[in-house]
Protein backbone atom coordinates (compact mmCIF):
# COMPACT_ATOMS: atom_id res chain seq x y z
CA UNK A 1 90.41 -1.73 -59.55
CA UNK A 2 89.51 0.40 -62.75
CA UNK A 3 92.65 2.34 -63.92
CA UNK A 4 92.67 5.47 -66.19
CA UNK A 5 95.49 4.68 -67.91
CA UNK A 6 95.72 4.50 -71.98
CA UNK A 7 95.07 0.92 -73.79
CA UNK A 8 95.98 2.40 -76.75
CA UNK A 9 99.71 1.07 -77.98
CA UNK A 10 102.01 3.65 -76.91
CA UNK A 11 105.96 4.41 -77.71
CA UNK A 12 105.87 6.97 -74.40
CA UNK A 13 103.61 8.51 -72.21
CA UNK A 14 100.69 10.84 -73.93
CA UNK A 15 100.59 13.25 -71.15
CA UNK A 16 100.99 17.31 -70.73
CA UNK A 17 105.02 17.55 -70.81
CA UNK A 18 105.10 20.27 -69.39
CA UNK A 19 102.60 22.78 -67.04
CA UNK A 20 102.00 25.06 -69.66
CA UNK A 21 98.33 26.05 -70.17
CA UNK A 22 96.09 28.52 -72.78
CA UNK A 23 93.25 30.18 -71.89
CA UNK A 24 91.42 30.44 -74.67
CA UNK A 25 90.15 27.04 -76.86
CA UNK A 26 90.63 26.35 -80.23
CA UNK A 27 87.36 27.35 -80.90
CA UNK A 28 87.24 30.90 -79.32
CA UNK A 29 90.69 31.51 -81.22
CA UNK A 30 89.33 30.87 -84.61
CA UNK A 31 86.16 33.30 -84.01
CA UNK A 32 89.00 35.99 -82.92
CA UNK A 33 90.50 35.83 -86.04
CA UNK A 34 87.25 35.20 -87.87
CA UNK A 35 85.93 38.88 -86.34
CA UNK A 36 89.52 40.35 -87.02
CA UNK A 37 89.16 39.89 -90.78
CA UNK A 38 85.76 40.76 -91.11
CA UNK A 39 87.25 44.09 -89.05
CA UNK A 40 90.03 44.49 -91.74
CA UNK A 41 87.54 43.80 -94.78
CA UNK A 42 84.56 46.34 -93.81
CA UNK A 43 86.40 48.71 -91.23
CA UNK A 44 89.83 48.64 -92.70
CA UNK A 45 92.90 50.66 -91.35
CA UNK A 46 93.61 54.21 -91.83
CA UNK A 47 97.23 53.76 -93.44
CA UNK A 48 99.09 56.79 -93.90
CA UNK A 49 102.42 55.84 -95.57
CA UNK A 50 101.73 56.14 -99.60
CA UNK A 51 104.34 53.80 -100.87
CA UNK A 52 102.89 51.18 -98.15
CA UNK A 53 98.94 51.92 -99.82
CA UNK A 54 100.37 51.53 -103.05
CA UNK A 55 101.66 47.57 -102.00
CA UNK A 56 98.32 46.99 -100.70
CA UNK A 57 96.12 48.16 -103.34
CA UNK A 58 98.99 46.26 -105.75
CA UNK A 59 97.96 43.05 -103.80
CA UNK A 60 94.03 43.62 -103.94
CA UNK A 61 93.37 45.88 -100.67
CA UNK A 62 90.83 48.50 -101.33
CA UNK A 63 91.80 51.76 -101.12
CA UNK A 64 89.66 55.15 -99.91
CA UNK A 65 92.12 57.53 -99.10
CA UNK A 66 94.49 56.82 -96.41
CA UNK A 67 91.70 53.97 -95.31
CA UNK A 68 92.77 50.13 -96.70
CA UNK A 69 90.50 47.63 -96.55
CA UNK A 70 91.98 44.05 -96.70
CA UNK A 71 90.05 41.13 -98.44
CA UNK A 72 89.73 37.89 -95.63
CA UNK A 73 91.78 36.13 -98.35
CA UNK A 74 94.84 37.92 -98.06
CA UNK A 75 94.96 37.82 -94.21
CA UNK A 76 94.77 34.16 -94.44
CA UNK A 77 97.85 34.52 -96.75
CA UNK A 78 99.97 36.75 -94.87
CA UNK A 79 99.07 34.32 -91.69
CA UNK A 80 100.00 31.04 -93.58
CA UNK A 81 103.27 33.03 -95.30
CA UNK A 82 105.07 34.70 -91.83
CA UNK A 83 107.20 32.24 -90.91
CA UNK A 84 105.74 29.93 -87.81
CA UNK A 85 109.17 29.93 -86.29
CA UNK A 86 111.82 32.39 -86.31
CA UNK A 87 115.35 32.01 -85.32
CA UNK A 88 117.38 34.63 -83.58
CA UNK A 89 121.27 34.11 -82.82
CA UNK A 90 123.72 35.70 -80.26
CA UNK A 91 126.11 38.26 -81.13
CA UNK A 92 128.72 35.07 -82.12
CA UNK A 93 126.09 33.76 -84.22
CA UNK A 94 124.88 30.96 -82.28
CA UNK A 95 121.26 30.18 -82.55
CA UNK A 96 119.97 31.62 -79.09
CA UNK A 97 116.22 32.05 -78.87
CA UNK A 98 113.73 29.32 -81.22
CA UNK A 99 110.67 31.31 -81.27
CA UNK A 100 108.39 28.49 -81.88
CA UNK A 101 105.42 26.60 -80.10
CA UNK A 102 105.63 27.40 -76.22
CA UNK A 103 109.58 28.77 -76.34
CA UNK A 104 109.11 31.41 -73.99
CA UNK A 105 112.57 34.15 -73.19
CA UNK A 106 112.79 36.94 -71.44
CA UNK A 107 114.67 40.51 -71.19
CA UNK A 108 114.42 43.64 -69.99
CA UNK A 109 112.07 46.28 -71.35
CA UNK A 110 112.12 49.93 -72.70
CA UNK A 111 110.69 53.30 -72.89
CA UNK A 112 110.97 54.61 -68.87
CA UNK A 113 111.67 57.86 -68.80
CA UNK A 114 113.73 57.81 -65.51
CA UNK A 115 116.30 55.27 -64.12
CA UNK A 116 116.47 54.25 -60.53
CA UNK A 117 120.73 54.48 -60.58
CA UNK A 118 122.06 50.75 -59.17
CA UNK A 119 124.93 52.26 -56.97
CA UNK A 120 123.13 55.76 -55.60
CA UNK A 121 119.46 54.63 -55.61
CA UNK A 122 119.05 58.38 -57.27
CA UNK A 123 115.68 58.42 -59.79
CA UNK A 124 117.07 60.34 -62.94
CA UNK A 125 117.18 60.77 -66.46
CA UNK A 126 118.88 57.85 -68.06
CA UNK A 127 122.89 58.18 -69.74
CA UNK A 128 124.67 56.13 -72.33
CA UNK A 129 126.89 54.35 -69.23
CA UNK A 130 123.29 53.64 -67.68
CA UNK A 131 122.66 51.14 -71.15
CA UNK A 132 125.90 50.06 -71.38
CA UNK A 133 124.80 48.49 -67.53
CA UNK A 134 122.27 47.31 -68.66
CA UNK A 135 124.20 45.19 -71.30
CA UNK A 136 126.56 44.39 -68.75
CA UNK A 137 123.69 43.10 -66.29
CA UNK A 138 121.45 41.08 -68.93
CA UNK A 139 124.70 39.56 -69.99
CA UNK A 140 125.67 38.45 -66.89
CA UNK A 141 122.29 36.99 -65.67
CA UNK A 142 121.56 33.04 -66.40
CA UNK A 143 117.80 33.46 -67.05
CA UNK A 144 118.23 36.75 -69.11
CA UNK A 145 117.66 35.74 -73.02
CA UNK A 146 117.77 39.09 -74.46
CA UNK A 147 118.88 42.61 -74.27
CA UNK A 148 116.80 45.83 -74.25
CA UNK A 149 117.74 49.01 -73.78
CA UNK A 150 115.59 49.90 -70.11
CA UNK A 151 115.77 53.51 -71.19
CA UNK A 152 116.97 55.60 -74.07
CA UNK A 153 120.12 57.71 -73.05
CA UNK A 154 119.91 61.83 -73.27
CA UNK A 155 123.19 62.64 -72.78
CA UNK A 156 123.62 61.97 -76.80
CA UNK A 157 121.91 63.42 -79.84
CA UNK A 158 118.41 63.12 -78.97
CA UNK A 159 117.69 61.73 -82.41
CA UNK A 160 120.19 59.43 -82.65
CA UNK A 161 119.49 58.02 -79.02
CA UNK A 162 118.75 54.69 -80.08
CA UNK A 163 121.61 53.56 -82.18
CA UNK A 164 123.83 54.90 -79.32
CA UNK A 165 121.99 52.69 -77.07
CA UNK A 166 122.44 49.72 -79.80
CA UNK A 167 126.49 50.62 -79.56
CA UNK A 168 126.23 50.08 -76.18
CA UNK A 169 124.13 47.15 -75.81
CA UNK A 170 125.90 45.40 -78.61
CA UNK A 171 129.69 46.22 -77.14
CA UNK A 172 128.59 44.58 -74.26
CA UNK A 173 126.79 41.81 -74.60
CA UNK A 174 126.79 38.56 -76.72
CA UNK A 175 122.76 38.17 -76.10
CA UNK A 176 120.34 39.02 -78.45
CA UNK A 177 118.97 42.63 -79.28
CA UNK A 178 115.64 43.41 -79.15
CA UNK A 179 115.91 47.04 -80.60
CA UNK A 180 113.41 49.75 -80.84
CA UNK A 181 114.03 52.18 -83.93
CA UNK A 182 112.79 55.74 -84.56
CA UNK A 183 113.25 56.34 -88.37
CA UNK A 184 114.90 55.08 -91.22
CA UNK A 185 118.10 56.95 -90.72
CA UNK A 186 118.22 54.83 -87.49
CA UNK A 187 117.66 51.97 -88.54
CA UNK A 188 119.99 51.85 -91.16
CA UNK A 189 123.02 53.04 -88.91
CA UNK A 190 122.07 50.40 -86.50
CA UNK A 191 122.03 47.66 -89.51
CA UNK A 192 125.40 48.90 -90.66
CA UNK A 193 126.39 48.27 -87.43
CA UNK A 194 125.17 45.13 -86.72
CA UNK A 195 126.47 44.28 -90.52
CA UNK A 196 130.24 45.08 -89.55
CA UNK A 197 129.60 42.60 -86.71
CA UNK A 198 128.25 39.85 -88.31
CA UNK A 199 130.66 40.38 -90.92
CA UNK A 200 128.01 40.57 -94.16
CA UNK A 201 124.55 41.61 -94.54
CA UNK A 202 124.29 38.04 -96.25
CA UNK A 203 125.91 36.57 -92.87
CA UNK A 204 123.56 38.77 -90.63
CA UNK A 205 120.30 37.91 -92.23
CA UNK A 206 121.50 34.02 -91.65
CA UNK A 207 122.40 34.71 -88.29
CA UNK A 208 120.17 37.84 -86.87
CA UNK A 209 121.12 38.73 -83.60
CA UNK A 210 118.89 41.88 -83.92
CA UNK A 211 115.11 42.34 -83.67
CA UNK A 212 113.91 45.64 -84.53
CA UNK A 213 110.68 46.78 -82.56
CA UNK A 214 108.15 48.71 -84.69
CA UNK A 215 105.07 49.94 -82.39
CA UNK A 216 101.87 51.47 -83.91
CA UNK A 217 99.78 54.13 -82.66
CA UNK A 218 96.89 51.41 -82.16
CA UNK A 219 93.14 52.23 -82.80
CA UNK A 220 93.74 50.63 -86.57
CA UNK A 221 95.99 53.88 -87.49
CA UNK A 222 99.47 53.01 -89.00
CA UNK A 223 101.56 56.22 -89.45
CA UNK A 224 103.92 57.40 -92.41
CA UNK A 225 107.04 56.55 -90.41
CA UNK A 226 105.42 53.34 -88.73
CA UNK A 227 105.01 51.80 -92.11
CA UNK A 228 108.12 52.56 -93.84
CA UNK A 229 109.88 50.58 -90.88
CA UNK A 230 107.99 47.50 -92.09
CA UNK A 231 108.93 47.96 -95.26
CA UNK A 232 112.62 48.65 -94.30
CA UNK A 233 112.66 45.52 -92.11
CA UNK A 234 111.35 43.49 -94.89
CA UNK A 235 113.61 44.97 -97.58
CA UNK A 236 116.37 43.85 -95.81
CA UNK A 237 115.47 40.74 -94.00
CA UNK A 238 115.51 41.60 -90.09
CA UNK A 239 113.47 40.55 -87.98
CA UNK A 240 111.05 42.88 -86.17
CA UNK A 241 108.38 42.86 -83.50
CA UNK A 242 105.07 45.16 -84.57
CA UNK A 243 103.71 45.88 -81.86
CA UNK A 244 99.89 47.69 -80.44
CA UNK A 245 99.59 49.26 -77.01
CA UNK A 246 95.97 49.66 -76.26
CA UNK A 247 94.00 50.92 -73.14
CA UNK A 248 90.84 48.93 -72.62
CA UNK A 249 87.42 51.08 -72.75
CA UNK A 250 89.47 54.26 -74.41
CA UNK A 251 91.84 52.51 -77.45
CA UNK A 252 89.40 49.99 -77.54
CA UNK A 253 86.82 47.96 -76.67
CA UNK A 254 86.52 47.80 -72.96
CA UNK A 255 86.04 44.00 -72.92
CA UNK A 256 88.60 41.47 -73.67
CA UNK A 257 87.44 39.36 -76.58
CA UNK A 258 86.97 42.83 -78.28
CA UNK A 259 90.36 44.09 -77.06
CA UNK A 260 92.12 41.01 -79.11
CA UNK A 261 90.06 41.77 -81.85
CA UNK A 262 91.57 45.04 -82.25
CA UNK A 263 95.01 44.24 -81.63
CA UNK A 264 94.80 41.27 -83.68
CA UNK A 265 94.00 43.84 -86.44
CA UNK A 266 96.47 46.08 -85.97
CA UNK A 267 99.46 43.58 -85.98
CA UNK A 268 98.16 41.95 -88.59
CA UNK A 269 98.69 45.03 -91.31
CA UNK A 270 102.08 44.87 -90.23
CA UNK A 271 102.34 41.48 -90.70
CA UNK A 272 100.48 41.59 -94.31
CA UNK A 273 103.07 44.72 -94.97
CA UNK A 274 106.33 42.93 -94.52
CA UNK A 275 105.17 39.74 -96.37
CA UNK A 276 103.94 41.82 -99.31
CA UNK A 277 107.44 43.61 -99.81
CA UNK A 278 109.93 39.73 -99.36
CA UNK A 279 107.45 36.73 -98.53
CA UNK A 280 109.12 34.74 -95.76
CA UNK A 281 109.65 37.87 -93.74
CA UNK A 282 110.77 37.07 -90.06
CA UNK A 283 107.89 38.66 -87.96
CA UNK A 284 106.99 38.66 -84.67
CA UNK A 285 103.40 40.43 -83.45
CA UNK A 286 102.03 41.55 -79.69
CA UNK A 287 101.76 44.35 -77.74
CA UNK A 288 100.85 45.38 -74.35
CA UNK A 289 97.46 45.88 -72.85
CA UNK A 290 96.04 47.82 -69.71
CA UNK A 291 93.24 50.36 -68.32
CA UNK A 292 93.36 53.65 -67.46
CA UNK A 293 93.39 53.87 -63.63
CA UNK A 294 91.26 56.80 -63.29
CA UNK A 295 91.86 57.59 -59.52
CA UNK A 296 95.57 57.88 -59.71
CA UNK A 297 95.46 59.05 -63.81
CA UNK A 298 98.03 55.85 -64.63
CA UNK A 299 97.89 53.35 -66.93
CA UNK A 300 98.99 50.22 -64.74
CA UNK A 301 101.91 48.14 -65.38
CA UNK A 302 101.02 45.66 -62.58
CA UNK A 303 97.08 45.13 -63.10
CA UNK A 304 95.41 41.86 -63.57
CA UNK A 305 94.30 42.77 -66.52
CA UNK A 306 97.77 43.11 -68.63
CA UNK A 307 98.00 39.27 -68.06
CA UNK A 308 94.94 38.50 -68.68
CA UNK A 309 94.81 40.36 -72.31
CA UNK A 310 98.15 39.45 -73.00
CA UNK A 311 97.22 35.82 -72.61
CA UNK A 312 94.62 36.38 -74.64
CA UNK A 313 96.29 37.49 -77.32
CA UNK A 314 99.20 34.80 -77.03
CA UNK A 315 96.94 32.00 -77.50
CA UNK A 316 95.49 34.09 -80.71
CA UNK A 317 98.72 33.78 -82.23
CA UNK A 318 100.07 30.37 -81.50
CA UNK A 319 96.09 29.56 -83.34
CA UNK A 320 97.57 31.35 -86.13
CA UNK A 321 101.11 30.18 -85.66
CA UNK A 322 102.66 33.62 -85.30
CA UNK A 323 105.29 34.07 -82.37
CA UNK A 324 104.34 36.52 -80.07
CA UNK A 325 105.53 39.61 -78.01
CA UNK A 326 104.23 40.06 -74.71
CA UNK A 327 104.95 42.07 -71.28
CA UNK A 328 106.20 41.01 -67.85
CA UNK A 329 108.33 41.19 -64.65
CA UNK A 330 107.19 45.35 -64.31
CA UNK A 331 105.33 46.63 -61.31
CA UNK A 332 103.58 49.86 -60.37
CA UNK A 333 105.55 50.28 -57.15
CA UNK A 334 107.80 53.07 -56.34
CA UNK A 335 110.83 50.69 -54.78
CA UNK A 336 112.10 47.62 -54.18
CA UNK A 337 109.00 46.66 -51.58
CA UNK A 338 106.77 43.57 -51.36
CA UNK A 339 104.09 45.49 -54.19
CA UNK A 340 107.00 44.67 -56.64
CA UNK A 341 108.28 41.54 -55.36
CA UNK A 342 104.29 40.50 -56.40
CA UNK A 343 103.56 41.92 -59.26
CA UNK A 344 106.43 41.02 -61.14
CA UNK A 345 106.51 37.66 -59.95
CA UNK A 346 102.75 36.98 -60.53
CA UNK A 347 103.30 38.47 -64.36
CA UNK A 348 106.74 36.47 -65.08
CA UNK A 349 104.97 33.57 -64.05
CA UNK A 350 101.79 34.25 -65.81
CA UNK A 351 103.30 35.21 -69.12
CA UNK A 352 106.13 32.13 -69.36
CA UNK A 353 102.95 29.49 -68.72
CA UNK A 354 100.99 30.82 -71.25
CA UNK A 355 104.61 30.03 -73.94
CA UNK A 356 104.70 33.82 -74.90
CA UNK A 357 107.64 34.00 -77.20
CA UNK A 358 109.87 37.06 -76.35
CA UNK A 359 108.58 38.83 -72.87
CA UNK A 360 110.10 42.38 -72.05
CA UNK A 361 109.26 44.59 -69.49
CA UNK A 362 111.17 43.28 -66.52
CA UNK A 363 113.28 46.25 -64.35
CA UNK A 364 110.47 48.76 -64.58
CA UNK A 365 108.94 50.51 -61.68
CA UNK A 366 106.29 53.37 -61.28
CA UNK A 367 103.98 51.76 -64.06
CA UNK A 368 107.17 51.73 -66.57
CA UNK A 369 108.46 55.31 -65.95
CA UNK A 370 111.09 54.19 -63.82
CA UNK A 371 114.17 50.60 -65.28
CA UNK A 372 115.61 49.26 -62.01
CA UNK A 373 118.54 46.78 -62.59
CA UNK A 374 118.07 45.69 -58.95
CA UNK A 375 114.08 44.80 -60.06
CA UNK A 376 116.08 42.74 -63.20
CA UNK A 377 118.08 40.76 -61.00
CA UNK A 378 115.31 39.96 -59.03
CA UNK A 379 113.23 39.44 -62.10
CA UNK A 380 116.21 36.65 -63.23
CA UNK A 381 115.55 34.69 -59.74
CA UNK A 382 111.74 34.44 -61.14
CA UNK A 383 112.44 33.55 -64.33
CA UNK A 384 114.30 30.21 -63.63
CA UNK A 385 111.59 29.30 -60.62
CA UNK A 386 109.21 29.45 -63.63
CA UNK A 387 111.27 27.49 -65.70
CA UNK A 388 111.59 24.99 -63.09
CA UNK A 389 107.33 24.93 -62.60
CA UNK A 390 107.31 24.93 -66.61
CA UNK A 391 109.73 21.82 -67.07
CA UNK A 392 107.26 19.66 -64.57
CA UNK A 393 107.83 16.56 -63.40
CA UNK A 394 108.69 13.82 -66.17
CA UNK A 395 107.63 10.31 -65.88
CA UNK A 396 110.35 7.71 -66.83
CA UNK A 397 111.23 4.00 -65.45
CA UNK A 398 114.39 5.59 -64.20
CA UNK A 399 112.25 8.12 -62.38
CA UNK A 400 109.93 6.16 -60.65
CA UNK A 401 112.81 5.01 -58.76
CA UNK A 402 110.82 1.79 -58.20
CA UNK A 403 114.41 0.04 -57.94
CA UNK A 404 115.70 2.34 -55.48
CA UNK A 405 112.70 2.73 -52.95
CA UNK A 406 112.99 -1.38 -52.52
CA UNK A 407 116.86 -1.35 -51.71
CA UNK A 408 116.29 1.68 -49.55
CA UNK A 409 113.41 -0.49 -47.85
CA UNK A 410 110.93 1.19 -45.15
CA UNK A 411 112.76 3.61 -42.64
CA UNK A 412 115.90 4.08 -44.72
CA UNK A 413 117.44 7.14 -46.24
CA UNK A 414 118.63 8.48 -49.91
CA UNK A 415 121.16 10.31 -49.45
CA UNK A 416 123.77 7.89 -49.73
CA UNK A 417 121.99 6.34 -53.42
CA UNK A 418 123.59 6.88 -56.92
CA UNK A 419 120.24 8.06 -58.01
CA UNK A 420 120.10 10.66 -55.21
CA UNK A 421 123.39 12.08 -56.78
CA UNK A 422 122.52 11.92 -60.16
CA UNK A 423 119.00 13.61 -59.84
CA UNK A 424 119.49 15.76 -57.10
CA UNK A 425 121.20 18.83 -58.62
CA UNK A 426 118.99 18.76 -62.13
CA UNK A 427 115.85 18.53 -60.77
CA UNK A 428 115.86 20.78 -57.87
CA UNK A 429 115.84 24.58 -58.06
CA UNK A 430 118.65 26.75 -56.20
CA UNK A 431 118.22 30.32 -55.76
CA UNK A 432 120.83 32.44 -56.06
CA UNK A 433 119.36 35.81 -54.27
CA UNK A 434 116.69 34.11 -52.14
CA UNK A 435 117.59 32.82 -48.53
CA UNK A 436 117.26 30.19 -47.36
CA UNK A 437 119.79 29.97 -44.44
CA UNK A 438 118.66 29.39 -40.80
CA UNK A 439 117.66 32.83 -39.23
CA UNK A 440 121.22 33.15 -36.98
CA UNK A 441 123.01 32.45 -39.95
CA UNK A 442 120.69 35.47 -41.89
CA UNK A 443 121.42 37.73 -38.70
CA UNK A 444 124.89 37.27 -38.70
CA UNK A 445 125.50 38.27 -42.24
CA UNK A 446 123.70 41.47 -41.75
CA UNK A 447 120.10 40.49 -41.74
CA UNK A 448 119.78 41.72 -45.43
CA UNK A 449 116.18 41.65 -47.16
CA UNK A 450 115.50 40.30 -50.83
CA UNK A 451 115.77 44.04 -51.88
CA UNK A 452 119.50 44.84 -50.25
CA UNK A 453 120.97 41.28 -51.76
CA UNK A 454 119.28 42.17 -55.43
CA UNK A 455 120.74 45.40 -55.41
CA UNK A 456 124.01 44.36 -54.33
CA UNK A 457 124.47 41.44 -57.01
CA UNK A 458 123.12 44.25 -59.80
CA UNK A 459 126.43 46.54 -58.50
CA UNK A 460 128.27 43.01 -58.39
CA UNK A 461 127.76 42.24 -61.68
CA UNK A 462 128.19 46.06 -62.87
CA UNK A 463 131.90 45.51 -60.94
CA UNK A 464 133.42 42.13 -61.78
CA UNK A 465 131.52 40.82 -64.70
CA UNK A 466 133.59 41.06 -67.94
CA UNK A 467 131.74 40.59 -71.12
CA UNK A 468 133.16 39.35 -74.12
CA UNK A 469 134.82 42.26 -76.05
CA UNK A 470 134.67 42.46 -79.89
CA UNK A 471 137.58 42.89 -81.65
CA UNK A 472 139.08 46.61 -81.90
CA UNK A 473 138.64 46.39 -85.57
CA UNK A 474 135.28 45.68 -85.78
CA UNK A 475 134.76 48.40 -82.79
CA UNK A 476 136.48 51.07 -84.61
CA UNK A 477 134.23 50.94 -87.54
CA UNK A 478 131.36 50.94 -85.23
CA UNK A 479 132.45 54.33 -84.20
CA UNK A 480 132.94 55.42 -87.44
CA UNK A 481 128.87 54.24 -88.20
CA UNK A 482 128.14 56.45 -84.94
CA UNK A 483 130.58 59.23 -85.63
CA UNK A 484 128.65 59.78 -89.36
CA UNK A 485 125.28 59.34 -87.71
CA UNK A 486 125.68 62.09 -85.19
CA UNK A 487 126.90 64.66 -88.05
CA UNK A 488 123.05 64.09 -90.27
């Protein structure tokens, strides 16, 4: 019989380790980012932030008004100088999430308008005690990496929403931040307080537990206030996200390829930026993509086509050995119904085989306008039956249980083996909000649908779970940081 199998001298297996896949080749990669700097050279970027043209033009960019045109050469620099792995630590300075290769995490997302409250079911505005949930939440689920804030509260100072919602987040969890910022006033009080908890500047830029997300306007336009965030990160060594959000056939080009193209663009002048001002700058680049749904006047959270771009654009920047930001576990449905149940699973999946590096978005309903906790928890159940598909099956003497299948012999059973015991519990998946039980067993404890159990754990974990506190020190000169930025 003719076998497949390698004759080349092997220490171990050459195989796919895990079931990770990209969608675009090598090949189609490299002519993105071939087309992207040809884009930057001749088209260039309207940049409207002087100090930011002035580090440009410094570094060779031409310069025609607010429009910067970058030479191939230095996008090929600020590609091989951001860092191809970037390190970001809990709140106790452990090293939590290795963005790197295929490391995919996940967390929550940000910018809904409206929260879906997890005890009333009432669709409102969001509050401070509504973040400070959803600390308490992404702290307390196992597949949760991160911590956004699913909404910005307005029941504070409207311009100092988000370090209020940094306060809370931070006081409440040990996970990672992922932090959006507004201006530079912002961002400073939130790296004081992050500073006070990690104890040093010195100590938080060896241990970041903060990302700060910078978004641009897309279509190649990169505002006053955009770019002095970049340079603000960079000055000071935290790490931060830039970010596009573009609309396919209005933002930019309608087809895919040309899509990436544009994004790719507009991340990389944020990436260039931040390496210009420190080289070594921790960066991370993305963004979300989706069409304008002209029938219901949306732009879709749950449409094919967000996963498809985003893929797209993944595989662009593992080619160029950037980590990525991507978008997952949302839905366009109004409640917890089967709509959600599929869209967010179908995404979470999608985006953790493709290895995107940090993937926010899950908990929001109504095409984002709406951050469920209930759709988080369910979210969490997703994420570690992806896991489970992404770790595979792996291919060892001990697994092939050769040994074991002869002493069990024809017609026998495992359940008695030592293997059984030691395999069983690792390499099987157990849900924690899915049933499984036998249908009188369901019926007897109240005949409760995926929806009713999420939403009861969410309140659960509101209830009982008890994050670790900092120390009252350390949380009295956080309010003194908040106190002073509510008086500018």
């Amino acid at each position: 019989m003719h076998t497949t199998k390698s004759h080349y001298t092997r220490a171990n297996y050459e195989v796919n380790q895990t079931t990770l896949w990209k969608m675009l080749s090598e090949d189609q990669c490299e002519e993105l980012f071939m087309t992207t700097m040809e884009v930057l050279e001749r088209t260039g970027a309207e940049v409207l932030n002087q100090e930011a043209r002035a580090t440009f033009e410094k570094a060779g960019c031409w310069i025609d008004g607010n429009r910067v045109r970058i030479p191939s050469a230095l996008s090929e620099w600020a590609v091989r100088t951001a860092p191809s792995r970037v390190t970001v630590c809990d709140r106790k300075g452990k090293r939590a999430l290795r963005l790197e290769t295929t490391n995919a995490f996940y967390g929550p997302g940000q910018g809904n308008v409206y929260v879906i409250d997890p005890l009333t079911d009432e669709r409102r505005k969001p509050l401070k005690a509504d973040v400070v949930n959803t600390g308490v939440v992404c702290d307390g689920l196992k597949n949760v990496d991160f911590a956004m804030s699913n909404g910005l509260p307005t029941d504070v100072k409207e311009s100092m929403a988000e370090v209020h919602a940094f306060e809370a987040l931070v006081t409440h969890t040990t996970k990672p931040i992922v932090q959006s910022i507004q201006g530079i006033e912002q961002a400073q009080a939130i790296l004081d307080i992050a500073t006070v908890v990690a104890g040093s500047l010195k100590e938080f830029q060896k241990n970041p537990f903060v990302i700060f997300l910078i978004e641009t306007e897309g279509t190649l336009v990169h505002s006053d206030e955009t770019m002095a965030k970049v340079m603000f990160a960079a000055q000071n060594g935290v790490p931060y996200i830039y970010a596009t959000k573009l609309v396919a056939g209005e933002t930019s080009p309608s087809t895919p390829a040309g899509a990436i193209v544009v994004a790719l663009a507009d991340v990389l002048v944020g990436v260039l930026l931040g390496q210009l001002v420190r080289q070594g700058t921790p960066v991370i680049a993305g963004g979300f993509f989706t069409i304008n749904d002209k029938e219901n006047d949306i732009l879709p959270c749950g449409a094919p086509e967000v996963s498809l771009m985003g893929t797209g654009m993944v595989n662009a920047l593992r080619f160029l050995k950037i980590p990525s930001f991507g978008f997952a576990g949302a839905t366009d449905a109004k409640e917890s119904d089967a709509q959600m149940g599929l869209e967010a699973a179908f995404s979470i999946l999608h985006a953790g085989m493709s290895g995107t590096s940090l993937i926010h978005g899950c908990g929001q309903l109504e095409y984002g306008l709406s951050g469920s906790l209930a759709l988080l928890v369910m979210g969490d159940e997703v994420m570690g039956m992806t896991r489970r598909i992404i770790k595979g099956i792996e291919v060892n003497e001990e697994r092939l249980a050769r040994g074991v299948i002869d002493s069990v012999q024809p017609g026998g059973h495992y359940l008695g083996e030592e293997h059984t015991l030691k395999y069983f519990r690792n390499e099987f998946w157990w849900p924690t909000v899915m049933n499984r039980t036998r249908i009188d067993d369901w019926t007897a404890n109240g005949a409760k649908t995926l929806g009713q159990r999420v939403k009861e754990k969410a309140q659960s974990i509101i209830k009982t779970h008890q994050p670790e506190k900092l120390p009252e020190e350390i949380l009295s000169q956080i309010k003194g940081i908040l106190d002073k930025a509510d008086t500018r």
